[in-house]
Protein backbone atom coordinates (compact mmCIF):
# COMPACT_ATOMS: atom_id res chain seq x y z
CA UNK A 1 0.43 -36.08 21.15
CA UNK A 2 -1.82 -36.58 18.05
CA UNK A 3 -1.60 -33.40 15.52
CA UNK A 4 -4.92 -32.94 13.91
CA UNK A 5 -4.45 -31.59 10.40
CA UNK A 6 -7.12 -29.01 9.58
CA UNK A 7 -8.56 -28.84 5.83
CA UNK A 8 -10.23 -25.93 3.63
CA UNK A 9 -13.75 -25.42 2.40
CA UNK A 10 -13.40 -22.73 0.30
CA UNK A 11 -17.38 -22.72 -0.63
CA UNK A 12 -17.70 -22.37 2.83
CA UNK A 13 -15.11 -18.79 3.57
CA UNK A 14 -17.52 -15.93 2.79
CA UNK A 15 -20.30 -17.51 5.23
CA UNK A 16 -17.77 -18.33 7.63
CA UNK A 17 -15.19 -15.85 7.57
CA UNK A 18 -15.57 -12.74 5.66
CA UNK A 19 -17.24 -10.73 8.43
CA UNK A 20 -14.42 -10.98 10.75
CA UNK A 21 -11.82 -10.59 7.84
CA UNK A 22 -13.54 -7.52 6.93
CA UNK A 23 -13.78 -6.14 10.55
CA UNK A 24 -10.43 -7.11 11.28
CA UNK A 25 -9.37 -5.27 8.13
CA UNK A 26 -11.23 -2.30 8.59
CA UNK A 27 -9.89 -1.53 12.08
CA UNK A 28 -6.62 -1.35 10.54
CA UNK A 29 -7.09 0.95 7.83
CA UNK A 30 -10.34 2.72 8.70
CA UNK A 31 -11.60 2.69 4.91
CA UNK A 32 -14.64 0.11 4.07
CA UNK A 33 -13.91 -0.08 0.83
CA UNK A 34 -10.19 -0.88 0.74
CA UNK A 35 -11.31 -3.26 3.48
CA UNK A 36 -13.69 -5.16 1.38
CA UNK A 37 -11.06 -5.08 -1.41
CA UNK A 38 -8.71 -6.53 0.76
CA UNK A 39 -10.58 -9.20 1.69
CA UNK A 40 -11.79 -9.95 -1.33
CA UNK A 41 -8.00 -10.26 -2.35
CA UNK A 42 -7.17 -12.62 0.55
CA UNK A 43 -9.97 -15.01 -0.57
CA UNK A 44 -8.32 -14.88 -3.87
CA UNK A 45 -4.87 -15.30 -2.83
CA UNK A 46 -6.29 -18.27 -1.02
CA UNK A 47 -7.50 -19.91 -3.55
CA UNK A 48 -4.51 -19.89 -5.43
CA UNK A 49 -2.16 -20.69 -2.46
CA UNK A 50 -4.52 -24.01 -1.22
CA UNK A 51 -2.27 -26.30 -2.74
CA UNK A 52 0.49 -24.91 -0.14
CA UNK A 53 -2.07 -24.92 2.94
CA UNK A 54 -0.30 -27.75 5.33
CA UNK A 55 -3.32 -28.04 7.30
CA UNK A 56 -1.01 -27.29 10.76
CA UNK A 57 -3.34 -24.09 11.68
CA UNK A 58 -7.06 -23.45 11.15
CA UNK A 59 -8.83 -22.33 8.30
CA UNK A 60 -9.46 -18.63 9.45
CA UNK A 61 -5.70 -18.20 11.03
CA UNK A 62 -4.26 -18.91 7.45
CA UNK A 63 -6.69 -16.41 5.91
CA UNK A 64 -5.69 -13.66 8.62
CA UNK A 65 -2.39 -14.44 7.68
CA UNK A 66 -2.23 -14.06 4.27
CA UNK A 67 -4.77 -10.88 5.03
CA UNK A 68 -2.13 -9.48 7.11
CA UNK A 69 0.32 -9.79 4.10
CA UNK A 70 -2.49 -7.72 1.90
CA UNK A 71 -2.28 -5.05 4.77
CA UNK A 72 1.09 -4.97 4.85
CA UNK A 73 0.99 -4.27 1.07
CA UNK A 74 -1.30 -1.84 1.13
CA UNK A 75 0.69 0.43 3.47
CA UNK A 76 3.73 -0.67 1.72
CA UNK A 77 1.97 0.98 -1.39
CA UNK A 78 0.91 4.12 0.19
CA UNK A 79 4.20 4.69 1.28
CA UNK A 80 6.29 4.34 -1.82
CA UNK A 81 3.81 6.89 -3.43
CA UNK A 82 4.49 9.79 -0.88
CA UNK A 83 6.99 12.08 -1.88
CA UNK A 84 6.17 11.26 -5.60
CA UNK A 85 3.05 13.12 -5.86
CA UNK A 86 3.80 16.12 -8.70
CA UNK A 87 3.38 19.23 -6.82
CA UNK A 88 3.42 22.17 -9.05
CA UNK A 89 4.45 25.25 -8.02
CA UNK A 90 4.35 28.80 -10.09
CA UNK A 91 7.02 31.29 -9.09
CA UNK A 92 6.71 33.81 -11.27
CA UNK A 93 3.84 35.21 -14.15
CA UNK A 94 6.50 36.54 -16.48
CA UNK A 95 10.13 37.14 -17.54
CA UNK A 96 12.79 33.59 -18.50
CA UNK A 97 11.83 32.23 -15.27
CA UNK A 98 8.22 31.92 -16.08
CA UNK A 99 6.02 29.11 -15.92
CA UNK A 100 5.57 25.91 -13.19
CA UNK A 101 7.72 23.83 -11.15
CA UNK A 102 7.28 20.20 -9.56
CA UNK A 103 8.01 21.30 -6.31
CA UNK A 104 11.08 18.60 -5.99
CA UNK A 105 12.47 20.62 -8.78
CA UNK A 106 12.55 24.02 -7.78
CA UNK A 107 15.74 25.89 -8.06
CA UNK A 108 17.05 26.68 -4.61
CA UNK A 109 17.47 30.00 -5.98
CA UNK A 110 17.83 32.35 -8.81
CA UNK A 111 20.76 35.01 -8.47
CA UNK A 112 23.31 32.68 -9.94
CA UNK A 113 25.55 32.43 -6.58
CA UNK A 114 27.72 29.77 -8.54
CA UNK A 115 28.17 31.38 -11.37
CA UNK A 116 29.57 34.74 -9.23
CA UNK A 117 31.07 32.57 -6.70
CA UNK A 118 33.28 30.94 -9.62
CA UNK A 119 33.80 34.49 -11.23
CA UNK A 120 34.87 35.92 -7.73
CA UNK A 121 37.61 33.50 -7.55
């Protein structure tokens, strides 16, 4: 069984491949632009990594697969921001307590149950 190594043709990639990177991309994430920056990216990343290309699969399975990876990121980015957005939150106009909160700062409460709790005792 003969193994046919495949090459790369970078000058070739946007004629040949970015219309089904993008649509592959974009069906995944549902946002055209992050799908052409993606892509964009992967053609980058390709260039870069061609030294490392084996030649064992096709031209357009190694870009999907380094796309992939760029997908991957991507979600991997959204993630780690949620939760960290700054939510502010007022409680009240006037008195010590005034002013905003982030939200993952808010006092549970503020009648000082410790405080009486430890004076109870």
């Amino acid at each position: 069984m003969t193994i046919t190594k495949h090459s790369l043709d970078p000058d070739k990639w946007i004629d040949l491949h970015a219309d089904y990177l993008f649509h592959y991309t974009n069906s995944r994430i549902s946002d055209s632009e992050m799908a052409k920056d993606l892509v964009q990216e992967t053609f980058f990343s390709a260039l870069k990594a061609m030294v490392n290309f084996q030649g064992k699969s096709n031209e357009r399975t190694w870009l999907v697969a380094i796309l992939k990876r760029k997908i991957v990121d991507h979600y991997r980015k959204i993630n780690s921001k949620k939760g960290k957005a700054e939510v502010r939150m007022t409680f009240y106009d006037e008195g010590e307590n005034k002013g905003k909160w982030l939200e993952e700062c808010v006092p549970q409460s503020w009648d000082n149950e410790a405080e009486k709790a430890i004076e109870t005792e």
